[in-house]
Protein backbone atom coordinates (compact mmCIF):
# COMPACT_ATOMS: atom_id res chain seq x y z
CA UNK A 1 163.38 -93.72 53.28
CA UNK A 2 161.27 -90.61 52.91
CA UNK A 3 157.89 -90.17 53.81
CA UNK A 4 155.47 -90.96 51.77
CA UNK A 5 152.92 -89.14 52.71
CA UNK A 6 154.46 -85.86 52.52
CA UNK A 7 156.69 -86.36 49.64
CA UNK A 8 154.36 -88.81 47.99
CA UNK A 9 156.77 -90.86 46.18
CA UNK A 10 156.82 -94.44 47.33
CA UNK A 11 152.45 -93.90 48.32
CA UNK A 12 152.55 -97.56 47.03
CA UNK A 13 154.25 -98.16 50.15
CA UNK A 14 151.73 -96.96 52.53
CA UNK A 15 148.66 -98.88 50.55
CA UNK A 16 150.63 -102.19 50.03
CA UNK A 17 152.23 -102.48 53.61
CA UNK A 18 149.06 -103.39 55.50
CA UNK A 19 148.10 -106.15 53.38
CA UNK A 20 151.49 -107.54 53.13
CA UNK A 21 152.40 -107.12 49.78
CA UNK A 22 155.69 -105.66 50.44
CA UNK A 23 159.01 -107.56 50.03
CA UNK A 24 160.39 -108.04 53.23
CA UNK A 25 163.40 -105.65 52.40
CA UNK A 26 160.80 -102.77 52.04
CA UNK A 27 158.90 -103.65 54.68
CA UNK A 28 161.53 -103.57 57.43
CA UNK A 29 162.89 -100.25 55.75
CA UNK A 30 159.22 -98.94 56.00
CA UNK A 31 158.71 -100.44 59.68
CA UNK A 32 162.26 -98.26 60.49
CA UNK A 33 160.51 -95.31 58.94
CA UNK A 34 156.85 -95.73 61.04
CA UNK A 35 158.84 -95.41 64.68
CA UNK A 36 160.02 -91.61 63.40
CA UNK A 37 156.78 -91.06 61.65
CA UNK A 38 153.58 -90.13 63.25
CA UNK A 39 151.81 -89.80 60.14
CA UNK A 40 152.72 -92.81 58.51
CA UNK A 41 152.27 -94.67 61.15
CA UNK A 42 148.83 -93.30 62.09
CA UNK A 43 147.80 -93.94 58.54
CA UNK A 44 148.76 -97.81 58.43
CA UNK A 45 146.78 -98.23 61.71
CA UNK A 46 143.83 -96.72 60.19
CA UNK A 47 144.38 -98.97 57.21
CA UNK A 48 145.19 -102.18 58.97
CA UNK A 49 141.51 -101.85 61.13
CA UNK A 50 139.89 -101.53 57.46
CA UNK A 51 141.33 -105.05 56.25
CA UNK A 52 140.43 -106.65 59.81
CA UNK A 53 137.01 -104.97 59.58
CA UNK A 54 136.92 -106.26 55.75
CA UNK A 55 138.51 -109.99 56.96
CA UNK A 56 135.65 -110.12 59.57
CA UNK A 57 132.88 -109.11 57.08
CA UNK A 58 130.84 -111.98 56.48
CA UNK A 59 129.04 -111.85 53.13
CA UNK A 60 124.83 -113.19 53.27
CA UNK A 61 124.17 -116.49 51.89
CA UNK A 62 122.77 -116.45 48.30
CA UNK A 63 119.85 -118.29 48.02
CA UNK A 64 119.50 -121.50 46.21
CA UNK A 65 117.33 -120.41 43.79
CA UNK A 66 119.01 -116.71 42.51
CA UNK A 67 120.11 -117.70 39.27
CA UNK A 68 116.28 -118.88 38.22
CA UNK A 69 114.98 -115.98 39.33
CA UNK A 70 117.41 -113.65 37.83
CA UNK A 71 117.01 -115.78 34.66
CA UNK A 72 113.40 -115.44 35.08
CA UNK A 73 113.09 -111.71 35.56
CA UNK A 74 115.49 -111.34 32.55
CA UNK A 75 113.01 -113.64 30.06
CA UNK A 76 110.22 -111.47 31.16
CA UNK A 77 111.87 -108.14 30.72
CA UNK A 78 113.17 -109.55 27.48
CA UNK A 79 109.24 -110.66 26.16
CA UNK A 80 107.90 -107.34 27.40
CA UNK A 81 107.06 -104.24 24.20
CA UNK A 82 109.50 -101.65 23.28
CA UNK A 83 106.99 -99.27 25.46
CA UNK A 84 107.45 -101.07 28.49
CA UNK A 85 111.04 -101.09 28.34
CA UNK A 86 110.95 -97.30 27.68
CA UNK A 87 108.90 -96.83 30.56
CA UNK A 88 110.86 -98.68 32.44
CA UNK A 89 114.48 -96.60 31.50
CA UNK A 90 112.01 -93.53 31.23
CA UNK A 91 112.14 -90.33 34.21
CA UNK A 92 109.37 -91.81 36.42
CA UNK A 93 112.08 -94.45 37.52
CA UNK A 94 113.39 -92.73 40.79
CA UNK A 95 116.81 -91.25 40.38
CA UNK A 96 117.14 -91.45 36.44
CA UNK A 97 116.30 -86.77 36.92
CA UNK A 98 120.02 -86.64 37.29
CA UNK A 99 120.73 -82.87 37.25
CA UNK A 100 117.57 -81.99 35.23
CA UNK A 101 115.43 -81.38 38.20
CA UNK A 102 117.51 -78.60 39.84
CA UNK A 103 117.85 -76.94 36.26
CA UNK A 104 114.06 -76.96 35.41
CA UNK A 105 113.26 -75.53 38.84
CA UNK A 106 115.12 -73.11 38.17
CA UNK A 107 113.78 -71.96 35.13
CA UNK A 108 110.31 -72.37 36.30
CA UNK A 109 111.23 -69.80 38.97
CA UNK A 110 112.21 -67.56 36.91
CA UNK A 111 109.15 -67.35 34.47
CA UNK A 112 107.08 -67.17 37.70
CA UNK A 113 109.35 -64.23 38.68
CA UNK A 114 108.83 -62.51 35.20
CA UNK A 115 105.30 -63.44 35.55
CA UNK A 116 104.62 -61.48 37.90
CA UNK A 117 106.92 -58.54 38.00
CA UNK A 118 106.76 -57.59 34.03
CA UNK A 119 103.14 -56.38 33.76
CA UNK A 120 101.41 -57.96 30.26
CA UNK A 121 99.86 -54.60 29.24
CA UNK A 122 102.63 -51.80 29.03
CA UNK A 123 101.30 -48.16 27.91
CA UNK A 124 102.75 -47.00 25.29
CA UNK A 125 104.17 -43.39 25.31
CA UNK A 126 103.11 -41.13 22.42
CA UNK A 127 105.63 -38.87 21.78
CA UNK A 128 103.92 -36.57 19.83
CA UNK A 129 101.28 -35.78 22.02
CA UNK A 130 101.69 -31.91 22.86
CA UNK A 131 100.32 -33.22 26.51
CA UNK A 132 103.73 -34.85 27.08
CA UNK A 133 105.66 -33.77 30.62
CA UNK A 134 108.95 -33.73 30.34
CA UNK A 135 110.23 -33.24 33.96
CA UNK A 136 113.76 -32.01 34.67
CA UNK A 137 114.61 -30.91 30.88
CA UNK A 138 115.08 -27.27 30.13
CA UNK A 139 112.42 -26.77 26.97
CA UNK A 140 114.72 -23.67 25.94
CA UNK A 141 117.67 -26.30 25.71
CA UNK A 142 115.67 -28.70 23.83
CA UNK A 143 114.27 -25.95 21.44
CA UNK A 144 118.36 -24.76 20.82
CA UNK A 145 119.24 -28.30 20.23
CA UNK A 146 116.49 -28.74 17.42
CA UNK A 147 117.30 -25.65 15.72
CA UNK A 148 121.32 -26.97 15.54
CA UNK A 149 119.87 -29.86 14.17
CA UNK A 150 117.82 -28.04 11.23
CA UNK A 151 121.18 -25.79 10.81
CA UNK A 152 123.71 -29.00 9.92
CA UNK A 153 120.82 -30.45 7.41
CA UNK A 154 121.24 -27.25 5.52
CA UNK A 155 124.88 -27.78 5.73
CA UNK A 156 125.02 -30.89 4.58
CA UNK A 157 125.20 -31.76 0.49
CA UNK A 158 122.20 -32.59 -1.20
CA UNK A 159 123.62 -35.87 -2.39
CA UNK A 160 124.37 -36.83 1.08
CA UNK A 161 120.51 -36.12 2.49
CA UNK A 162 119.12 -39.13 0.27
């Protein structure tokens, strides 16, 4: 037989052997294969203490009177408005945020964080203001560039200008 665990063909071996649902062919073939195997073999004992933990699990007693109750707390849901039962499904039940809380946080952040690093009043630049600084610009470059500019207008067709 080969492993199941690292081949993983047969794996409905290793999850059927410690319940003993395994023809006894398969199970002695599988038994043979455990004394070579330190995997498989590790992995059935871990599996056979989870059915003796769940064989020696003892379930509460339901009370006598669980079905009126449940009956009861049914009728009354049932009788209550449309607005109840809303409320009741609605996000103020704990748990029902699901992923919406992490995503809305986030957003929030980042308004605050625009909030407060984009200023609301931004001065506007007038360009035409003979007061202008332009730092780290050559003026005589700027002035040569303009005048290329008024050169290829006169260049260009008249049709093409409108």
């Amino acid at each position: 037989m080969q492993c199941p665990i690292k081949t993983k063909e047969n794996a409905d071996v290793l999850l059927s052997y410690s319940p003993g649902r395994l023809t006894l062919d398969v199970a002695a073939t599988f038994q043979n294969h455990m004394e070579s195997c330190a995997d498989c073999r590790a992995f059935s004992l871990a599996q056979q203490s989870t059915w003796d933990a769940l064989d020696a699990w003892e379930p509460m007693p339901i009370p006598a009177d669980f079905n009126r109750k449940l009956y009861a707390r049914i009728d009354e849901y049932e009788k209550t408005g449309w607005w109840a039962k809303l409320w009741h499904r609605s996000i103020w039940t704990s748990g029902s945020f699901g992923p919406a809380m992490p995503i809305a946080t986030a957003c929030l952040t980042l308004v605050v964080v625009a909030m407060l690093y984009l200023p609301l009043n931004k001065q506007s630049v007038d360009m035409t203001s003979p007061q202008m600084k332009i730092e780290g610009t050559d003026l005589e470059q700027i002035e040569t560039t303009l005048d290329d500019i008024e050169m290829f207008k006169q260049l260009t067709p008249t049709s093409a200008r409108s």
